[in-house]
Each structure stands twice: as structure tokens, then as C-alpha cells.
Protein backbone atom coordinates (compact mmCIF):
# COMPACT_ATOMS: atom_id res chain seq x y z
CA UNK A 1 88.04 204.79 19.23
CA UNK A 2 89.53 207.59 21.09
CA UNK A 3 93.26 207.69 22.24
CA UNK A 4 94.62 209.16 25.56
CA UNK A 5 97.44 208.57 27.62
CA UNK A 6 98.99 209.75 30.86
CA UNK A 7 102.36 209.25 32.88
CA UNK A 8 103.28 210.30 36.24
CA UNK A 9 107.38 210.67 37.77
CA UNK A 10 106.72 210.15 41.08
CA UNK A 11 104.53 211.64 43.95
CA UNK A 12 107.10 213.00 46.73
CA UNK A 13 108.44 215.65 48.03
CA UNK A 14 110.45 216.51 44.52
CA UNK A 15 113.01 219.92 45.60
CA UNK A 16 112.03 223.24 43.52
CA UNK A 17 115.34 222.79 41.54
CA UNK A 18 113.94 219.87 40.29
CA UNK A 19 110.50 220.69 39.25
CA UNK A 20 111.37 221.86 35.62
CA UNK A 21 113.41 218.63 34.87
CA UNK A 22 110.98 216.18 35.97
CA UNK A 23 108.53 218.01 34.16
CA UNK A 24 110.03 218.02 30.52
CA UNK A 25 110.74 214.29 31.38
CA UNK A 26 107.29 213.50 31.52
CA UNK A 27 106.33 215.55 29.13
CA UNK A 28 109.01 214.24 26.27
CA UNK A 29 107.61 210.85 27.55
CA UNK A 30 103.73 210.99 27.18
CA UNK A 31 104.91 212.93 23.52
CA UNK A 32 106.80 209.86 22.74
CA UNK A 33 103.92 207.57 23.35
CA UNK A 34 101.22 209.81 21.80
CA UNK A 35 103.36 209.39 18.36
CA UNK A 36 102.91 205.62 18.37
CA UNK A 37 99.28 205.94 19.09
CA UNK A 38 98.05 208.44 16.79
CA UNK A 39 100.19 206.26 13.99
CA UNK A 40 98.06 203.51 15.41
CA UNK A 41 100.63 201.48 17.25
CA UNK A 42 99.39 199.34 20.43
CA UNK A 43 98.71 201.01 23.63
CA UNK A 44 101.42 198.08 24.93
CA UNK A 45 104.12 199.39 22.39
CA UNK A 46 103.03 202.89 23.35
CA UNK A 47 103.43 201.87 27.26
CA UNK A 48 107.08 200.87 26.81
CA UNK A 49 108.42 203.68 24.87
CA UNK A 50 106.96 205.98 27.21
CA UNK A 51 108.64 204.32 30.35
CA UNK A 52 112.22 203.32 28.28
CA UNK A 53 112.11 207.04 28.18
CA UNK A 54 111.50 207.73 31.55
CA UNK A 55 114.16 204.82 32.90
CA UNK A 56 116.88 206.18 30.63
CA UNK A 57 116.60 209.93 32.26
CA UNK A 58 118.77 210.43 35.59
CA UNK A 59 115.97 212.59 37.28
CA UNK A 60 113.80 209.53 37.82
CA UNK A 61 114.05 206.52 40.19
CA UNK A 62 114.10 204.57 37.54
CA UNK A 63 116.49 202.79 35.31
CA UNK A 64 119.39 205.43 35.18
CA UNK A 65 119.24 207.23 38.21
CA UNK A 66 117.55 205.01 40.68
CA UNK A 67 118.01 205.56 44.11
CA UNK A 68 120.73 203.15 46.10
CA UNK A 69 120.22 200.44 48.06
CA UNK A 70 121.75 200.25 51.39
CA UNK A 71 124.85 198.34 49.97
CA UNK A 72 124.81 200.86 47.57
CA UNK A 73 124.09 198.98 44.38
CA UNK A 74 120.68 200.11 42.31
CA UNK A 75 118.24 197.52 42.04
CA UNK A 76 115.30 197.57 39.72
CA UNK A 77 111.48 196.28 39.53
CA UNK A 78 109.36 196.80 36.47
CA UNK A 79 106.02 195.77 35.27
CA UNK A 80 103.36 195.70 32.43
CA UNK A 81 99.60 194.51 32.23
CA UNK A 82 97.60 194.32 29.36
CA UNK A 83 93.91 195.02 29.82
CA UNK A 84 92.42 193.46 26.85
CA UNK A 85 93.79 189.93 27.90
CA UNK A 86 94.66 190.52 31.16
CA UNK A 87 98.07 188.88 31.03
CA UNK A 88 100.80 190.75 33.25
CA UNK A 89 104.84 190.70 33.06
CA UNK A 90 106.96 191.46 36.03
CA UNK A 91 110.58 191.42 36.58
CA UNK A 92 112.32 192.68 39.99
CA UNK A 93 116.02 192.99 41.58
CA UNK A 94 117.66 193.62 38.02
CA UNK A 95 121.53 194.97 38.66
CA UNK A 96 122.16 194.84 34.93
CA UNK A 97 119.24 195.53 32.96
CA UNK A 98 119.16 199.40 31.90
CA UNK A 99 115.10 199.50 30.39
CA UNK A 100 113.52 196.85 32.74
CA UNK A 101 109.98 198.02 31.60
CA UNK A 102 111.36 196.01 28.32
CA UNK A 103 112.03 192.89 30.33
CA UNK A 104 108.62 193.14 31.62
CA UNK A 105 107.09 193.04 28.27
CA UNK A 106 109.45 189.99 26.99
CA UNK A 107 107.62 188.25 30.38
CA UNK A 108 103.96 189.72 29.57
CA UNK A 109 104.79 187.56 25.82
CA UNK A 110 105.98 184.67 27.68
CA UNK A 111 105.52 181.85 29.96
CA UNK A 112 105.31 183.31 33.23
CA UNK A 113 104.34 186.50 34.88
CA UNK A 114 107.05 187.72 37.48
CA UNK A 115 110.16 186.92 37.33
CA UNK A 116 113.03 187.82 39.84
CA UNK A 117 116.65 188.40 40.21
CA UNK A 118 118.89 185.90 38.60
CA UNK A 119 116.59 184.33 37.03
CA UNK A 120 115.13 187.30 35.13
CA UNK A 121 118.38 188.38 34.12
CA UNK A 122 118.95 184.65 32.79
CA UNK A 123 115.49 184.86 30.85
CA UNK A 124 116.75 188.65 29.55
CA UNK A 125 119.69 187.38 27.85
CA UNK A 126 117.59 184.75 26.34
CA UNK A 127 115.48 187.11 24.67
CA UNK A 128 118.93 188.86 23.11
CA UNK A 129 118.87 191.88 25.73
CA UNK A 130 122.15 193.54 26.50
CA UNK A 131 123.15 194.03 30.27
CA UNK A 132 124.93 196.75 31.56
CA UNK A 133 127.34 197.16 34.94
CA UNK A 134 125.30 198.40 37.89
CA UNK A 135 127.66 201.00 38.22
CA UNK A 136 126.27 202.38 35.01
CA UNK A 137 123.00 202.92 36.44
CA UNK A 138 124.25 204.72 39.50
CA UNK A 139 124.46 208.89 39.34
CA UNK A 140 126.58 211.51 41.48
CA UNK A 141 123.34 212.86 43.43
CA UNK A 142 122.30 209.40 44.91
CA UNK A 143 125.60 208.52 45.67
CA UNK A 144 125.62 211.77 47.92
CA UNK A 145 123.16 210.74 49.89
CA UNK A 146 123.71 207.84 50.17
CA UNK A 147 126.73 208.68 51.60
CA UNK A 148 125.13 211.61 53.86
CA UNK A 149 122.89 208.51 54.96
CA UNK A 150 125.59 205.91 55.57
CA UNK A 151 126.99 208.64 57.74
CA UNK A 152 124.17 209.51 59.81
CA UNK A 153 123.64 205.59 60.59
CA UNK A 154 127.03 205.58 61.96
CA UNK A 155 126.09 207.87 64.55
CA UNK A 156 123.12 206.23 65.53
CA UNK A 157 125.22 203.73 67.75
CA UNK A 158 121.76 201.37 68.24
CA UNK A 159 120.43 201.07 64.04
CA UNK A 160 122.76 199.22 61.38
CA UNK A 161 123.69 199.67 57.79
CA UNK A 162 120.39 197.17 56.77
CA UNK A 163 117.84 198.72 58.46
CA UNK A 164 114.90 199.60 56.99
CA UNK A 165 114.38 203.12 56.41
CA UNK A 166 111.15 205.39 57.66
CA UNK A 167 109.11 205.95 55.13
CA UNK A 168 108.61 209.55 56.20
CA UNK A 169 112.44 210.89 55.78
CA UNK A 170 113.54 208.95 52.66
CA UNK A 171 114.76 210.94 50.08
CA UNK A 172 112.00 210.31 47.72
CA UNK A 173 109.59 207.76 46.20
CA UNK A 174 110.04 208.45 42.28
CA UNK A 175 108.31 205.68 40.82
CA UNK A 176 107.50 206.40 37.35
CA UNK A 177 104.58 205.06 35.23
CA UNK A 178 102.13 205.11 32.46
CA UNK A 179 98.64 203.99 30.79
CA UNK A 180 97.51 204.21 27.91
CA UNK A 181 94.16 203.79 25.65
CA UNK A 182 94.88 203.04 22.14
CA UNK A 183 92.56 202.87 18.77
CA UNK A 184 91.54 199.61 19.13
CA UNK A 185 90.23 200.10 22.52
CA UNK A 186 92.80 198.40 24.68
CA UNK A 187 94.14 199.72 28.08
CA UNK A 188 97.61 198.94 29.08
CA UNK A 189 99.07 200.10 32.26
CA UNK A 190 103.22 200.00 33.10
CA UNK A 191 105.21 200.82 35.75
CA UNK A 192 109.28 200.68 36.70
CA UNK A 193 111.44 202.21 39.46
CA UNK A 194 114.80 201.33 41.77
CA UNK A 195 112.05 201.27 44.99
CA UNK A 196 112.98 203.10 48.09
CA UNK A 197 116.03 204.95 48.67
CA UNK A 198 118.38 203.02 51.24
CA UNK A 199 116.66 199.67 50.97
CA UNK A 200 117.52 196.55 51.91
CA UNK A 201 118.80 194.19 49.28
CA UNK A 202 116.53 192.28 47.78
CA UNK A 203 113.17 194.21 48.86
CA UNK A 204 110.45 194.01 46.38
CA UNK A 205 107.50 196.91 46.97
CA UNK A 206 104.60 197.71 45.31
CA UNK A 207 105.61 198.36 41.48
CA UNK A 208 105.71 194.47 40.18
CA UNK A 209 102.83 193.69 42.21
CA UNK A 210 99.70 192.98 40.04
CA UNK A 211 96.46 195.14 41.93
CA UNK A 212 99.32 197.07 43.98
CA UNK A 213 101.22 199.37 42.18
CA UNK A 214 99.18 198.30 38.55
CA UNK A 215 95.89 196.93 37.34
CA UNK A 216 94.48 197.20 33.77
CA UNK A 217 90.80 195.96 32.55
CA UNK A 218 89.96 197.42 28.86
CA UNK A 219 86.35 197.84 29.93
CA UNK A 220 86.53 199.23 32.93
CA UNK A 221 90.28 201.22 33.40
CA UNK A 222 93.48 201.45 34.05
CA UNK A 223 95.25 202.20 37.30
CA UNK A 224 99.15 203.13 38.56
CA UNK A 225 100.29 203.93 41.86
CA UNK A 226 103.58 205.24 43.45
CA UNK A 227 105.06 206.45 46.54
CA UNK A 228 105.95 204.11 49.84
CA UNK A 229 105.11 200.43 48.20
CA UNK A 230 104.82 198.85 51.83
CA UNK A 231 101.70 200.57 52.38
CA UNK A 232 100.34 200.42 49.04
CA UNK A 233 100.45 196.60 48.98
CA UNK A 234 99.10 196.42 52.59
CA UNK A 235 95.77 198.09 50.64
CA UNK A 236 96.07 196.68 47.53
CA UNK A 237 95.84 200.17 46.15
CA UNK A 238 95.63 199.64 42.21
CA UNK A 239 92.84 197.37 42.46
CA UNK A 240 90.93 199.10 45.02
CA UNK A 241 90.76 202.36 42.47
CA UNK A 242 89.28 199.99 39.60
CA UNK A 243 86.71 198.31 42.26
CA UNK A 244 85.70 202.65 42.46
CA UNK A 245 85.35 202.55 38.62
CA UNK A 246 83.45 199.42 38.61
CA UNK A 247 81.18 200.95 41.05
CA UNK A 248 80.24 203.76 38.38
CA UNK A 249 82.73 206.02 40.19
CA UNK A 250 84.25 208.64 38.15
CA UNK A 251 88.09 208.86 37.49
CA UNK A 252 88.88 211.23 39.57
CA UNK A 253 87.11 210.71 42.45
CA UNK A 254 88.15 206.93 42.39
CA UNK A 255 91.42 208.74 42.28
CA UNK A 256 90.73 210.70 45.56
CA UNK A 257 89.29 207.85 46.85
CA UNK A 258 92.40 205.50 46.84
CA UNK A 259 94.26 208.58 48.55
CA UNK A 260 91.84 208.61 51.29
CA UNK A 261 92.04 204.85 51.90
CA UNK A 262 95.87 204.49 51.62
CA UNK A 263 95.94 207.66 54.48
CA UNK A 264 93.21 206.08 56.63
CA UNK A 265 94.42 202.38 56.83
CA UNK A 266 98.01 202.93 56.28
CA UNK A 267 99.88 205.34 59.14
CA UNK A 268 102.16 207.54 57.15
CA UNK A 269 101.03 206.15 54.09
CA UNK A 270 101.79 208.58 51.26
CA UNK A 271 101.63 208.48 47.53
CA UNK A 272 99.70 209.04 43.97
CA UNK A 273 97.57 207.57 41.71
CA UNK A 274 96.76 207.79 37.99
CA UNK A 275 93.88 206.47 36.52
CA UNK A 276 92.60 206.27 32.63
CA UNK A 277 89.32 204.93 31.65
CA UNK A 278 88.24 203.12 28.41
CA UNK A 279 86.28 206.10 27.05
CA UNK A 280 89.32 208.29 27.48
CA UNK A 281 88.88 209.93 30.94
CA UNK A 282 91.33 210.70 33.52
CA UNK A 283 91.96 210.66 37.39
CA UNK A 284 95.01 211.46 39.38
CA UNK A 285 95.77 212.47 42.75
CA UNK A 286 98.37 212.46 45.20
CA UNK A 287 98.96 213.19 49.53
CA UNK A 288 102.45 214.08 49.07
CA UNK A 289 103.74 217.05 48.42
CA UNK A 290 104.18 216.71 44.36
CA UNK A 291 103.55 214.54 41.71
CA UNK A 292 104.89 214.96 38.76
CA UNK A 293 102.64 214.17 35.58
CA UNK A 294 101.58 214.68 31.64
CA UNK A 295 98.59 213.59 30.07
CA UNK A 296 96.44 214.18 27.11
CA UNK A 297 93.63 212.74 25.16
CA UNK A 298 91.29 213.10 21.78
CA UNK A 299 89.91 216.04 23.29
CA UNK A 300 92.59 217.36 25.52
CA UNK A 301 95.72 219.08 24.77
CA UNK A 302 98.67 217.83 26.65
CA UNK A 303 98.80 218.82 30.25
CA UNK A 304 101.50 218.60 32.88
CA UNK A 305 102.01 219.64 36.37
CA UNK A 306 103.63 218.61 39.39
């Protein structure tokens, strides 16, 4: 069977001096992954690396790095499904869990599917995982603006600290995320992030949501989304790109195709979508104005672009 893999850091409005650097990280990512598949690892193991990578580098809102909530505390949502088997393992609101994407597999392997807050964290140090301080996660640029937001708020003598931010002026929806097609045939599709920038405590979006921001079926694809997660749950956006495949619809038109409905249904809904079928085709397309991404496959050498 063939092999293929691709990973996107985010569709958003990513700043020119930040182009290169989200680039390399999704490049040193899908490389990462691409090892353990041509040595014939699991598309699942292959998944995780690939994301651990991406949630340990600053640039992404993910893991290290994450955007701040408005309390100014970093919390985190991961997820993993398998397509072969169709099982799924979510964890959201981590504070001291540095790779959450490896949370999400311990809960793919175990009893339950999504687990939250302190009760994921109580299941992570079960399974021997260490835990960090929050303040570990949190970098100098986020805390910037975060600060430059706090600010603004104060002038706005009618909004408070916990409102919910527009969509359209956030800093930045940097999701990252991953799928990947390994020898056997198997399709696994992962996600993680820190959600949107400013939010309130204890909002969940569209990343740990099974059919929203991930769906995997080994015989018919895998999908990932990113961007503003209240509008791509409101669409179920994951599973409406593998309803295109099932339809006969090629990658990247199903691709397209997801854009178009999360625009039409959705007002101001923005974001990306990668998609990887089981013969080792891809998809991907975004209505912001970047998305950073890396793929390759048997017959493809490895592209990336924003």
C-alpha cells in the first residue's frame, strides 16, 4: 500500500515575518512522520509525532505557544481518530499538559472518548504523563497582545474582560493538524491547538469535536479543519468533506466544497481544510488569507506552502 501524509499550521491571516517559521515547522513535522511510515510504523504513531512536533514549537497555537485566554492562562484541546476502527480520543481545557495530542491517544486506547479538564488531567497522570506549569506554555508575543487586548477592552466602557471575541479581528486561528495513510492501509487523522485567542475560560471549539474539526474512515478519507471552531461545528465541517468523498467527489474539490459551505451558511465563517484519501490523494483549501501546510506521498515529493 502506498503512504502519504499531510499537516497544516493554521489557516489565518499568518504576518509575512512569520511565513518562513511556520513553514519549516510544518515541514520538520510531516518529515518527522514520513520517517515512521516509510519504516512501517502506524499511521496513529506517525499522527502523534507529527503533532508533538508541532505543539512543542512556539509559532503554533498549539501546545507551547498557544494563544491566551481572556484570564490569560493557555488552555488546550487535542484530538485523534483512527479510521480503521473508528475509535476517537479527545481531551480539552488542559493547563498542564505540554503534548495534549499524546493525551488524546492514551483516550483513543482507553475507555472513553473525550475527556475534559480536571478530569483529563487526572486520567493523564494515570497513564505516567508529566505536567507542566501553565506558565510554561505561555510565550512573550501572546502575552503582548494579550495585553494590547486587555487594554483596548478597557476603553470600550460597555464590553468586559469575558466577552467573547469577533471572530473577524482575533489575532489568529492556528490550529495545527495532520493525517496520515500508512502501509497497512489505515487513515488516521489528529488535531491540537489553545482555540481562539482571548477566549473565555473553559470554551471548547471545533478541534475535539468528532465530524467538526476531524473525521477519519480508512475506505473512504480523512479530513481536518481549522480556523473559527464556532462556525465549523455549526456545519459540521469534517464530516461534511467525507460525505463529498463518499459521493465520488475528488479530494480537492470536496476540499473547495467544505470552504464554500462553511462561507455560505456561516457569516464570517473562515478557515481550511485538509483532506487525504485511502489511495493516497490529497485536498486542501482555505478562505483566509494563508494556510500554512506540507504534504507528500508515494508519488509526490514533499510540498509546502502557505
Amino acid at each position: 500500500m502506498p503512504i502519504a501524509m499531510i499537516v497544516h499550521g493554521g489557516a489565518w491571516d499568518i504576518p509575512d515575518e512569520q511565513v518562513e517559521a511556520h513553514l519549516h515547522g510544518c515541514r520538520v513535522a510531516l518529515e518527522a512522520g514520513l520517517r515512521i511510515l516509510r519504516a512501517g510504523g502506524t499511521a496513529l504513531e506517525a499522527c502523534e509525532a507529527a503533532v508533538r512536533l508541532m505543539e512543542d514549537d512556539p509559532i503554533f497555537d498549539a501546545g507551547t505557544g498557544s494563544v491566551l485566554t481572556s484570564a490569560g492562562t493557555v488552555e488546550l484541546d487535542a484530538a485523534l481518530m483512527d479510521g480503521r476502527s473508528l475509535r476517537y480520543g479527545a481531551v480539552a481545557n488542559l493547563k498542564r499538559i505540554r503534548n495534549p495530542i499524546t493525551l488524546a491517544r492514551h483516550v483513543l486506547e482507553g475507555p472513553a472518548t473525550f475527556i475534559g479538564g480536571e478530569g483529563a488531567e487526572h486520567f493523564a497522570a494515570s497513564c505516567g504523563m508529566p505536567f507542566c506549569d501553565n506558565a510554561e506554555l505561555i510565550v512573550e508575543r501572546e502575552v503582548a497582545l494579550w495585553q494590547a487586548w486587555k487594554a483596548s477592552r478597557r476603553q470600550d466602557e460597555e464590553s468586559t474582560l469575558e466577552a467573547q471575541p469577533d471572530p473577524a479581528v482575533v489575532h489568529g486561528h492556528d490550529t495545527v493538524g495532520a493525517i496520515a495513510l500508512d502501509k497497512s492501509g489505515n487513515l488516521v487523522a489528529a488535531n491540537s491547538t489553545g482555540g481562539t485567542p482571548f477566549k473565555l475560560p473553559g470554551r471548547i471549539g471545533d478541534t475535539p469535536m468528532v465530524g467538526c474539526g476531524l473525521y477519519a474512515d480508512a475506505t473512504i478519507g480523512g479530513a481536518v479543519c481549522t480556523g473559527w471552531g464556532e462556525g465549523i461545528v455549526r456545519v459540521a465541517l469534517a464530516r461534511r468533506a467525507i460525505e463529498q468523498l463518499e459521493r465520488g467527489v475528488p479530494p480537492q474539490t470536496a476540499a473547495e466544497s467544505a470552504m464554500h459551505t462553511l462561507a455560505r451558511y456561516v457569516d464570517g465563517g473562515r478557515g481550511g481544510c485538509i483532506i487525504l484519501t485511502p489511495s493516497g490523494q490529497i485536498g486542501l483549501a482555505w478562505n483566509t488569507r494563508r494556510m500554512a501546510y506540507a504534504y507528500a506521498t508515494e508519488d509526490t515529493p514533499l510540498i509546502a506552502g502557505v
